[in-house]
Protein backbone atom coordinates (compact mmCIF):
# COMPACT_ATOMS: atom_id res chain seq x y z
CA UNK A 1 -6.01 12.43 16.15
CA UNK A 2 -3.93 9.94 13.95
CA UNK A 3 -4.21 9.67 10.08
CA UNK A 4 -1.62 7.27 7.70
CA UNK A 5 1.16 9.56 8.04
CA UNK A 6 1.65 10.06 11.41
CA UNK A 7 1.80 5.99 12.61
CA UNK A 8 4.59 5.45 9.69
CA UNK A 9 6.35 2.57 10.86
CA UNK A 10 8.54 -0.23 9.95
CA UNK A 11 6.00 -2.97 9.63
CA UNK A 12 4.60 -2.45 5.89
CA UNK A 13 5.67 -0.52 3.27
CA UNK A 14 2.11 1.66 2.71
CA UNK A 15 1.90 4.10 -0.24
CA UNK A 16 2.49 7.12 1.67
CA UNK A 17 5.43 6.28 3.75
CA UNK A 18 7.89 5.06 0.22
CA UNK A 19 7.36 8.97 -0.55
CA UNK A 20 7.29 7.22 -4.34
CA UNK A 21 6.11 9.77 -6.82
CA UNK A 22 1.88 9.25 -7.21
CA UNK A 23 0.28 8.21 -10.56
CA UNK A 24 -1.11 10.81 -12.98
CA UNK A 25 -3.80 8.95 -13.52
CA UNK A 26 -7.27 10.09 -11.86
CA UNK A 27 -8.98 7.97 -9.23
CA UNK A 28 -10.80 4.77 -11.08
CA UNK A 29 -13.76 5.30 -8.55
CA UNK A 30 -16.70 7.60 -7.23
CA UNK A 31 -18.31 5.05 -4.13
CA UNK A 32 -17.14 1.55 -2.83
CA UNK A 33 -19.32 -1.42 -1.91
CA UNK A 34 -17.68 -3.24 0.60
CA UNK A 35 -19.18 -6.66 1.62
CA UNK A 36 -18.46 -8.11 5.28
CA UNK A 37 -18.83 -7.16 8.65
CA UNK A 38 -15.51 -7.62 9.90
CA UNK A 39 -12.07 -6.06 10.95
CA UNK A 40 -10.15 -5.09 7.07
CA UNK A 41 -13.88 -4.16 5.75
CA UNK A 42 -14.57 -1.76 8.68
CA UNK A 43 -11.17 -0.14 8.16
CA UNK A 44 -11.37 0.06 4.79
CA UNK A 45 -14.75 1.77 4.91
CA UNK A 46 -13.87 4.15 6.82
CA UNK A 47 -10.17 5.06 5.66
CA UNK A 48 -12.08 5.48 2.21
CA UNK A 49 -14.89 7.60 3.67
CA UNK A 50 -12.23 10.03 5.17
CA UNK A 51 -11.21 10.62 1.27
CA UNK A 52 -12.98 13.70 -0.43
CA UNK A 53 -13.75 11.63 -3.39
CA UNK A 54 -15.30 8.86 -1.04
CA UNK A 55 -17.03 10.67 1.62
CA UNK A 56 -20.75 9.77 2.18
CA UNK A 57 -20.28 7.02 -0.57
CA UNK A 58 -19.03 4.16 1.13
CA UNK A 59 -21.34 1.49 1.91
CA UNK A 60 -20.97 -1.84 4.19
CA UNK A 61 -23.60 -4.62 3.31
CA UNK A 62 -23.66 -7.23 5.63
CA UNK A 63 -25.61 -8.26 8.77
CA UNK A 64 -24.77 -6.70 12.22
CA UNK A 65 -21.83 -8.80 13.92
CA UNK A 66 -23.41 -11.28 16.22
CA UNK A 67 -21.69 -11.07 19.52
CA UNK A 68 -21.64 -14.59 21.61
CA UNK A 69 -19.37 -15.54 24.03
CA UNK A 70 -17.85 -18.11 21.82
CA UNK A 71 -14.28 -17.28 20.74
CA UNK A 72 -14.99 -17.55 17.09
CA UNK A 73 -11.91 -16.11 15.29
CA UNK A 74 -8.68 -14.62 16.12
CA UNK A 75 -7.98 -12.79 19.67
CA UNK A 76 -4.67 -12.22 20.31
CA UNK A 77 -5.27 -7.82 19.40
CA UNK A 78 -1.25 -6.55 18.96
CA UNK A 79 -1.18 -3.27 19.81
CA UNK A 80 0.02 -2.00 16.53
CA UNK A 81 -3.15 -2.70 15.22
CA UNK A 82 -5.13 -0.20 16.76
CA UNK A 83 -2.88 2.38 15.35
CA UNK A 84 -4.26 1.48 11.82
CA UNK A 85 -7.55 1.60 13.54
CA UNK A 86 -7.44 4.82 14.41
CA UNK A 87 -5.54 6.15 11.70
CA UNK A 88 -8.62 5.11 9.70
CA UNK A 89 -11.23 6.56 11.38
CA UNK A 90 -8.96 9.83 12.05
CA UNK A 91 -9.58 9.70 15.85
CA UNK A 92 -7.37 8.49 18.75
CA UNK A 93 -6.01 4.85 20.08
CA UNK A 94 -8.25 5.72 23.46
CA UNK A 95 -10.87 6.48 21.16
CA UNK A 96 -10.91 3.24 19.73
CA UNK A 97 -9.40 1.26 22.89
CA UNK A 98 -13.08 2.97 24.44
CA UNK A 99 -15.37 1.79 22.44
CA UNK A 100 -13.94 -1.88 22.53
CA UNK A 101 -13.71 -2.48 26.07
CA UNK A 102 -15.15 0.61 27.99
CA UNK A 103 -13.51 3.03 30.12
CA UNK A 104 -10.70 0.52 31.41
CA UNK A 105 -8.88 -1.44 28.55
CA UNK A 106 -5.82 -2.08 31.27
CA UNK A 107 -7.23 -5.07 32.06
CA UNK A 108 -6.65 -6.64 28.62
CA UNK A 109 -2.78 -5.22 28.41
CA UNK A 110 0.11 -7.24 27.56
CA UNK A 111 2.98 -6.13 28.87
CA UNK A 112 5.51 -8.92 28.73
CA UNK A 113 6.07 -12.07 26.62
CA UNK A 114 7.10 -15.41 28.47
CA UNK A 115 8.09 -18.74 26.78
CA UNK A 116 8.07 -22.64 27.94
CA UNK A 117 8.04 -25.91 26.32
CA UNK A 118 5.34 -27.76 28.11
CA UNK A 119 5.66 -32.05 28.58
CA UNK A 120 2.92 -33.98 29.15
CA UNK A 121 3.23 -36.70 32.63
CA UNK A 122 -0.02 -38.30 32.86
CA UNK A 123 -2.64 -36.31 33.06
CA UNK A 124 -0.92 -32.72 33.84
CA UNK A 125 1.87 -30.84 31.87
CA UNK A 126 4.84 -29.85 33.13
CA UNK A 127 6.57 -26.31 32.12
CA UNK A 128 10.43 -26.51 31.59
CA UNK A 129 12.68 -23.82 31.68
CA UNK A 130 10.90 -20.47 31.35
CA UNK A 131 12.28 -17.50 29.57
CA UNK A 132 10.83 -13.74 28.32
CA UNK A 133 11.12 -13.20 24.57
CA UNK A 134 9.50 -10.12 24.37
CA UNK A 135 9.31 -7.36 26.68
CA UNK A 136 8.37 -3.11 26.51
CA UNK A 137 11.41 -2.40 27.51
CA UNK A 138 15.02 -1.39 26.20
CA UNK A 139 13.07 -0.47 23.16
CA UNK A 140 14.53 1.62 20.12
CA UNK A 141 15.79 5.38 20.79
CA UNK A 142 13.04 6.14 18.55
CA UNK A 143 10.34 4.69 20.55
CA UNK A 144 8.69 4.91 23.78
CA UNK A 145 9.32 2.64 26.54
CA UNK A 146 6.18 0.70 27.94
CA UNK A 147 3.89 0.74 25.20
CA UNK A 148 1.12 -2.27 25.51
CA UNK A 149 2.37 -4.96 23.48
CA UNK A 150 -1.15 -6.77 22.98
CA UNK A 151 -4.58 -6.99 23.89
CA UNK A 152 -6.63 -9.54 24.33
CA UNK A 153 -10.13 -9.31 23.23
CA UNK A 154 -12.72 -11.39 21.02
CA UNK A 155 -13.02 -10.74 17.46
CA UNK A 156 -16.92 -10.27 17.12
CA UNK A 157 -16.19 -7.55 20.09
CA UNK A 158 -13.77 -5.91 18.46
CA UNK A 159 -15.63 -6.36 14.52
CA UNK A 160 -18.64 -4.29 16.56
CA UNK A 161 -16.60 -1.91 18.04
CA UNK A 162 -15.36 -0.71 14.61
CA UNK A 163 -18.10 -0.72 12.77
CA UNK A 164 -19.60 1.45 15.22
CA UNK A 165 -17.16 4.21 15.42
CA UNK A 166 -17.61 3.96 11.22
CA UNK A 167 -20.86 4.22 10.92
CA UNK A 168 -21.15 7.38 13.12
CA UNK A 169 -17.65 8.66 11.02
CA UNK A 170 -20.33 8.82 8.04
CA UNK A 171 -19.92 5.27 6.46
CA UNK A 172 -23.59 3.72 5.71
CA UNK A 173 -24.21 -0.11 6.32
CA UNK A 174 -27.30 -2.40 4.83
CA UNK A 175 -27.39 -4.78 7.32
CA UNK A 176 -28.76 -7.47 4.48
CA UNK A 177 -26.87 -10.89 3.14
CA UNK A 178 -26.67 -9.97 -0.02
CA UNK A 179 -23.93 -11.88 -2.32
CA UNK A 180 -24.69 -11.03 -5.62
CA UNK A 181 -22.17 -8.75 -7.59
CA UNK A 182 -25.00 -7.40 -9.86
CA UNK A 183 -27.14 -6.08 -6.97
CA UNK A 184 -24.24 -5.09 -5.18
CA UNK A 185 -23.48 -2.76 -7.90
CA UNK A 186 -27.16 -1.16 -7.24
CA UNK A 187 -25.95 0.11 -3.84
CA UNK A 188 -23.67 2.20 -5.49
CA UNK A 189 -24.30 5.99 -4.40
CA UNK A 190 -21.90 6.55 -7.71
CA UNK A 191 -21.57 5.73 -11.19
CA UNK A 192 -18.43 4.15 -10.87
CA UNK A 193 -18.29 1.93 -7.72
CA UNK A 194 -15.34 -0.05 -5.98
CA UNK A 195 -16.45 -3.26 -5.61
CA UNK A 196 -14.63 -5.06 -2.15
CA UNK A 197 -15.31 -8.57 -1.23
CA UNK A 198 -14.17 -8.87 2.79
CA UNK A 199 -15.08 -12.09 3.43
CA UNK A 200 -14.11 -15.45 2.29
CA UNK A 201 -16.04 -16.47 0.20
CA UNK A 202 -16.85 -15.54 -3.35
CA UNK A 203 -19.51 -13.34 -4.88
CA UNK A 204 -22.19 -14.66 -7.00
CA UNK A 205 -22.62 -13.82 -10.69
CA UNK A 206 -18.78 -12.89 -10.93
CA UNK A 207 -16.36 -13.88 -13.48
CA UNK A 208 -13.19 -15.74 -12.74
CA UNK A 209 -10.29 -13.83 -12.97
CA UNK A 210 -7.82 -16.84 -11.10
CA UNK A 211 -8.25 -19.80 -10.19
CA UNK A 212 -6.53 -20.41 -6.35
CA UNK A 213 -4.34 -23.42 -5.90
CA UNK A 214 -6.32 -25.67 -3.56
CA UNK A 215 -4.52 -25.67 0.43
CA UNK A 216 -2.27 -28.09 0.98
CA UNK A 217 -1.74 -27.43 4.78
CA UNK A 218 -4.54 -26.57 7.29
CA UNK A 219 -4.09 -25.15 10.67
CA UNK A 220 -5.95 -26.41 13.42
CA UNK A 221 -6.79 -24.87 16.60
CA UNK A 222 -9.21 -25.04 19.87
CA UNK A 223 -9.38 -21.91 22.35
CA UNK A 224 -11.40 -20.76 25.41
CA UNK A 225 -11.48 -18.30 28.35
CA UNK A 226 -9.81 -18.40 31.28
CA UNK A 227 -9.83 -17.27 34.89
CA UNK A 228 -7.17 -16.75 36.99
CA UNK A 229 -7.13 -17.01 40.74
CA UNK A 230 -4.18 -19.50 41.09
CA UNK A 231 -2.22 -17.54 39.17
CA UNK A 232 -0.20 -15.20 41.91
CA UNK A 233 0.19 -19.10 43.50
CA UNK A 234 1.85 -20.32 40.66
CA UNK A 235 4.00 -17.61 40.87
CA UNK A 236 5.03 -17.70 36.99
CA UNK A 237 3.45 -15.28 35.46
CA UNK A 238 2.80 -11.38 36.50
CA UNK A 239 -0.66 -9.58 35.84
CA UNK A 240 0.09 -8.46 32.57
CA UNK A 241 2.32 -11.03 30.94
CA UNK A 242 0.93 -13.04 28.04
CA UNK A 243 2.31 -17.10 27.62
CA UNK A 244 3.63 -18.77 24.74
CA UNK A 245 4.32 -22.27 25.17
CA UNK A 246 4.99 -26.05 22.75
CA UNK A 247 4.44 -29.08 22.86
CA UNK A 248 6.07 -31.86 20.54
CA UNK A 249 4.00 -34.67 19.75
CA UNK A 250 3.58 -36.81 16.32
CA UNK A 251 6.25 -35.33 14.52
CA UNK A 252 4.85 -31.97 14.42
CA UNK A 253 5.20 -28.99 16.83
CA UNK A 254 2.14 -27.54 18.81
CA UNK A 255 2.21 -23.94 19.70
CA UNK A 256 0.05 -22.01 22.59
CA UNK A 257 -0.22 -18.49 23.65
CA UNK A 258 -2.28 -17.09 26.54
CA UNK A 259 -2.99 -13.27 26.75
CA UNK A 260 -4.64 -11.10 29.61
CA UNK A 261 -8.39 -10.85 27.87
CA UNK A 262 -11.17 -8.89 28.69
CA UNK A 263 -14.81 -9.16 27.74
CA UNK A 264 -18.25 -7.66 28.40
CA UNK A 265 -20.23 -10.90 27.91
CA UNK A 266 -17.19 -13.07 30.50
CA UNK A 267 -16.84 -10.73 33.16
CA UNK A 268 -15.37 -13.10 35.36
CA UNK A 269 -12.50 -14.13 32.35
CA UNK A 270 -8.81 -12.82 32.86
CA UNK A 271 -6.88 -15.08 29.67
CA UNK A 272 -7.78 -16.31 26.85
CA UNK A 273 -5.80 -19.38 25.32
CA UNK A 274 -5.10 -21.12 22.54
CA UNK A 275 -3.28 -24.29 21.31
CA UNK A 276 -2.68 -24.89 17.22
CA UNK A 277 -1.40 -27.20 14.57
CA UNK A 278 0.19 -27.14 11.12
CA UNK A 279 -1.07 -30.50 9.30
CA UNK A 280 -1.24 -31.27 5.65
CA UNK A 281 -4.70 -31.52 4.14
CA UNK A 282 -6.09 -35.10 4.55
CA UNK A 283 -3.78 -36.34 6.89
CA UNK A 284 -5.10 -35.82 9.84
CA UNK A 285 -8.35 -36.97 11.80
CA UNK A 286 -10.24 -34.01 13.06
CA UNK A 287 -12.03 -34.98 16.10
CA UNK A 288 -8.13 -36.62 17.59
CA UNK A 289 -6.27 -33.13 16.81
CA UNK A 290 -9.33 -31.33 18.67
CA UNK A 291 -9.35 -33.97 21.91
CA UNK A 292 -5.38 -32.99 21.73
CA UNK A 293 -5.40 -29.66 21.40
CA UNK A 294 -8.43 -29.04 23.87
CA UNK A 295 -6.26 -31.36 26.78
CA UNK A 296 -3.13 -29.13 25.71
CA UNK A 297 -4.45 -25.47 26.51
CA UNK A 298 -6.55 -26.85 29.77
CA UNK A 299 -3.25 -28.66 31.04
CA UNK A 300 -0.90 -25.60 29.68
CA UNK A 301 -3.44 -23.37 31.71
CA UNK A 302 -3.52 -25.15 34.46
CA UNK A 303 0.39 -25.37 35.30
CA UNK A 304 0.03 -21.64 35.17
CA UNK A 305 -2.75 -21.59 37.68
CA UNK A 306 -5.45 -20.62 34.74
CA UNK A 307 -8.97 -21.98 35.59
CA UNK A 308 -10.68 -22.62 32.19
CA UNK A 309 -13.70 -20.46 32.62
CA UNK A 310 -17.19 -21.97 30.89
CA UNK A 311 -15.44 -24.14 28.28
CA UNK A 312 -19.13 -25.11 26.78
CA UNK A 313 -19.80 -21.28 26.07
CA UNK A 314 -16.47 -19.75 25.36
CA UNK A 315 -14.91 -23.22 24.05
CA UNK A 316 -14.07 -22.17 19.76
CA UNK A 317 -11.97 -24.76 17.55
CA UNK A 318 -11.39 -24.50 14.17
CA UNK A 319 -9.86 -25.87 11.16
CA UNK A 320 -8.53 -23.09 8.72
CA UNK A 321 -6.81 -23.88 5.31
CA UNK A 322 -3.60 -21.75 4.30
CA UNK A 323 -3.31 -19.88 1.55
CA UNK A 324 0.04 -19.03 -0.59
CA UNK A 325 2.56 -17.20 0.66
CA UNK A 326 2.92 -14.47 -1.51
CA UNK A 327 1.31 -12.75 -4.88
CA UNK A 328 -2.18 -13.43 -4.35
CA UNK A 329 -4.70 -12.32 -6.69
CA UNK A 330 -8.49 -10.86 -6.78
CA UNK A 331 -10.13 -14.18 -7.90
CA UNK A 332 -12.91 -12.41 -9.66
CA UNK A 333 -13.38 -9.85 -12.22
CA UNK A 334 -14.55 -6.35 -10.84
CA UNK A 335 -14.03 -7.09 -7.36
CA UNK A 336 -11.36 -6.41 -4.83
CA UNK A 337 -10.47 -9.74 -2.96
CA UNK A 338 -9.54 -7.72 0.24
CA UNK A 339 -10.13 -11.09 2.88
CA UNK A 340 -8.49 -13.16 0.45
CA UNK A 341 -5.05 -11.14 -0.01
CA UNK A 342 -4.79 -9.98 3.65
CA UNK A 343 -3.87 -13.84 4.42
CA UNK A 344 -0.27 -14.17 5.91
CA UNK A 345 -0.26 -17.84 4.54
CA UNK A 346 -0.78 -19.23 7.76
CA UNK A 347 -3.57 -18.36 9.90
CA UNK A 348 -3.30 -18.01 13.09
CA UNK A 349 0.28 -19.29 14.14
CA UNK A 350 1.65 -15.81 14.97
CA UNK A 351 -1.47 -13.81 16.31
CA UNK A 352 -1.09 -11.43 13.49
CA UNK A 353 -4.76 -11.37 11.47
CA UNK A 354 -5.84 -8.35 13.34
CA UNK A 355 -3.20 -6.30 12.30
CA UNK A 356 -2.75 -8.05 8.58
CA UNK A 357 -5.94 -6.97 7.97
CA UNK A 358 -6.18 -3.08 9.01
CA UNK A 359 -2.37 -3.71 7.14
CA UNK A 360 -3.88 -4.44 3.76
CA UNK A 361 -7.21 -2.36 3.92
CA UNK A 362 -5.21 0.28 4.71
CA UNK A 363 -2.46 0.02 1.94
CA UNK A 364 -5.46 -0.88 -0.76
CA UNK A 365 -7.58 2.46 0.48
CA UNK A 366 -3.97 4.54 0.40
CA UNK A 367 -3.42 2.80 -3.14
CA UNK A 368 -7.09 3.96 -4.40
CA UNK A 369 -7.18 7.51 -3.45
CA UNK A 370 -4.04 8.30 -4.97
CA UNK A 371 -5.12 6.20 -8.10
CA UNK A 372 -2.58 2.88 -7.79
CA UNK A 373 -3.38 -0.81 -8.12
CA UNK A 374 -4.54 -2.11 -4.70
CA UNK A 375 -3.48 -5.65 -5.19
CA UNK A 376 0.56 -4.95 -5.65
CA UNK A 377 0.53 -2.92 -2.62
CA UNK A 378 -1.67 -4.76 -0.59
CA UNK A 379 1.21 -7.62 -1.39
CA UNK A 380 3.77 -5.25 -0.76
CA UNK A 381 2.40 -4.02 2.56
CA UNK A 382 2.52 -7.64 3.86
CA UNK A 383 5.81 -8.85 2.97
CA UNK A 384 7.28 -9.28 7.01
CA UNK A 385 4.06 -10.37 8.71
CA UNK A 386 3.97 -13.37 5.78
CA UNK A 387 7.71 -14.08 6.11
CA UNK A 388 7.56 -14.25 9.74
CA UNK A 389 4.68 -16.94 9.23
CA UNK A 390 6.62 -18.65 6.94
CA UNK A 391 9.46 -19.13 9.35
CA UNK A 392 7.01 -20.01 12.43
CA UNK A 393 4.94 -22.77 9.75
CA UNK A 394 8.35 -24.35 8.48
CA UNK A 395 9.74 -24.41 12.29
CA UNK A 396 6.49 -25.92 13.27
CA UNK A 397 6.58 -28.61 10.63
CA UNK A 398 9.60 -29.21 8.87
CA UNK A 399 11.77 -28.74 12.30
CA UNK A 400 9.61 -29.35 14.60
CA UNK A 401 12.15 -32.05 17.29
CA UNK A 402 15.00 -29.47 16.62
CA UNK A 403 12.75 -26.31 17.58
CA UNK A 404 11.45 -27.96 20.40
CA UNK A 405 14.75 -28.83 22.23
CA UNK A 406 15.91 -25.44 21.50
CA UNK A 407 13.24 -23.94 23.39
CA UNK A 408 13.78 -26.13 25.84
CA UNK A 409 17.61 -25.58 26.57
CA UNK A 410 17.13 -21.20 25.96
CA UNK A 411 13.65 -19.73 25.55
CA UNK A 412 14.61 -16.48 25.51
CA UNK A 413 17.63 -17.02 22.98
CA UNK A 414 15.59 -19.50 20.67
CA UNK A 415 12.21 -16.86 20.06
CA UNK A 416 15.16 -14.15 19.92
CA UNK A 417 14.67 -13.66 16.48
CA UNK A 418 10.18 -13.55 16.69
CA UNK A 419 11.07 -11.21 19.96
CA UNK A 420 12.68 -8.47 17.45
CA UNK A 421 9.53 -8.03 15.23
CA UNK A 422 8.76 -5.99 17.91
CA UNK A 423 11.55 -3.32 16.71
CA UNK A 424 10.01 -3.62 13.11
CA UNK A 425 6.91 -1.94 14.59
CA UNK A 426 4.42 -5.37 14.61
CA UNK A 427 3.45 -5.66 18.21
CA UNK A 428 3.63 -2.23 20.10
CA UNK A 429 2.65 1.05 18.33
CA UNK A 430 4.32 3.59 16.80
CA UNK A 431 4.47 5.98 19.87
């Protein structure tokens, strides 16, 4: 069984792993409210409800995740985030690994990390010189050799999955849309509830507490399924190795990574990819970056002998706005902006919101029990996962021709610096 202390890592600098001396002040709160369904508000809940103070008093209102085959959200599951999964619920990575995917999760490992620019010549794409950036090997003395790196899994599976092993941990849901911070407050089973907002947008009947620059980038992005029977053919990439590939076009850098995937409702799927794009806010026309984006992952796929597998069904795109980079605030009065301050900046770019989230909700429960100000630590507990988007966005945008011919002249040396967030704990787990 795994609690906060025992997956102390290097990622995030949580409460309970600075061994800084706690407040004397008591805890501000008997109960929590948490609003949303998804990954940070299930961890949350159920971190809380593991307190004494909190047990049987923690409430999720929203209604039940609904499960299509659509990839609606992020994917790409680093392994590191299922520590903070379990950790949460006080139960075991198989535990959790279980209840996502069934009795084999193997299917969905990532193992190794490979790296190609891709060029478009008519109407296929041609992969340059390949290299491995990332690999569960020659790890740190500290650390066990071949550990899963990733998983690959979609997010309304894996939002279920948790909620699930919550509610039976003791955590109570009301599976109604309610939005309103005054009835919210009714839920309460205590006089003195926390208040958590886990999803985007705001809560009715709330008072401003800061007003949040408007984005001035957005990231764009268009993903599906994939099988993979021409794969061994190919001959480039191995059962479990995941695909990160570029493409340079406009003056801007696009970015791909395909991971082994499994999935209940796509048997027959064995990836899952995705192509994105850093833009500024106006500048772009939607529908072109989508036609792009879509031909990018299907050709990308394709040169690695990836069929794409019901494109109509499993087919998401999106168009996400970034947030600021650092010190983000709860942007009403009385409530905890948990969705809002897990952002990395970025979305997307680095396959990291699964893990930034648990991050956060984890560091904000810690913060709580032991009577500190969530919103500084949450902050704190994100500094490398936002700094490592930073470095990806700028590369992406501001340096996009130079990080392209990079790539192409040595993969392996040019992601050499992305490749060692794996010794600061943010891809495989603490083992």
């Amino acid at each position: 069984m795994l609690d906060t202390l025992s997956i102390k890592g290097r990622d995030a600098h949580l409460p309970l792993w600075t061994n800084r001396t706690p407040p004397s002040k008591p805890v501000a709160y008997d109960s929590a409210v948490i609003v949303g369904n998804g990954i940070g508000a299930a961890v949350m809940a159920a971190r809380l409800n593991r307190a004494s103070g909190f047990a049987g008093k923690v409430v999720m209102v929203s209604p039940p995740v609904a499960e299509s085959r659509r990839l609606i959200n992020g994917v790409t599951l680093r392994a590191r985030s299922v520590d903070y999964y379990a950790a949460a619920l006080g139960t075991t990575r198989k535990t959790v690994l279980t209840e996502v995917y069934g009795p084999d999760w193997r299917l969905a490992t990532t193992y190794r990390q490979k790296v190609a620019v891709a060029v478009k010549e008519g109407n296929t794409y041609r992969l340059g010189k390949t290299g491995t950036w990332m690999t569960n090997t020659g790890v740190r003395h500290d650390r066990s050799e071949n550990a899963p790196l990733a998983y690959g899994v979609r997010n309304s599976r894996l939002a279920s999955a948790l909620i699930s092993l919550a509610t039976k941990a003791g955590v109570r849901q009301i599976g109604d849309d309610i939005n309103d911070l005054p009835t919210l407050r009714t839920l309460a089973p205590g006089k003195s509830p926390l208040i958590v907002n886990a999803r985007p947008k705001l809560l009715d009947n709330a008072a401003v507490a800061w007003q949040a620059p408007a984005p001035k980038e957005m990231v764009l992005a268009a993903q599906m399924t994939f099988t993979d029977q021409g794969r061994a053919l190919k001959g480039i990439l191995e059962r479990h190795d995941a695909f990160c590939s570029f493409v340079h076009r406009d003056r801007g850098l696009d970015m791909a990574v395909l991971y082994p995937f499994q999935d209940p409702l796509s048997p027959l799927a064995r990836y899952y990819g995705i192509f994105y794009r850093v833009a500024k806010t106006g500048s772009f026309d939607k529908d072109h970056e989508y036609a792009c984006l879509t031909d990018e992952i299907t050709g990308v796929g394709n040169a690695l002998g990836l069929e794409p597998h019901d494109m109509a069904e499993t087919m998401g795109r999106a168009s996400v706005p970034c947030l600021p980079w650092r010190g983000l605030q709860n942007r009403q009065q009385g409530v905890l902006d948990l969705s809002y301050i897990y952002s990395g900046g970025a979305p997307i770019i680095t396959g990291d919101g699964m893990a930034r989230s648990a991050v956060a909700a984890t560091a904000a429960a810690e913060a709580i029990i032991c009577g500190r100000d969530p919103v500084p630590e949450m902050n704190r507990s994100l500094a490398r996962y936002r700094f490592l988007n930073w470095g990806q966005c700028r590369l992406m945008t501001h340096f996009s021709g130079l990080t392209a011919g990079m790539v192409g002249l040595a993969p392996s040396l040019a992601l050499a610096g992305p490749g060692y967030s794996r010794n600061w704990d943010m891809w495989a787990g603490a083992y």
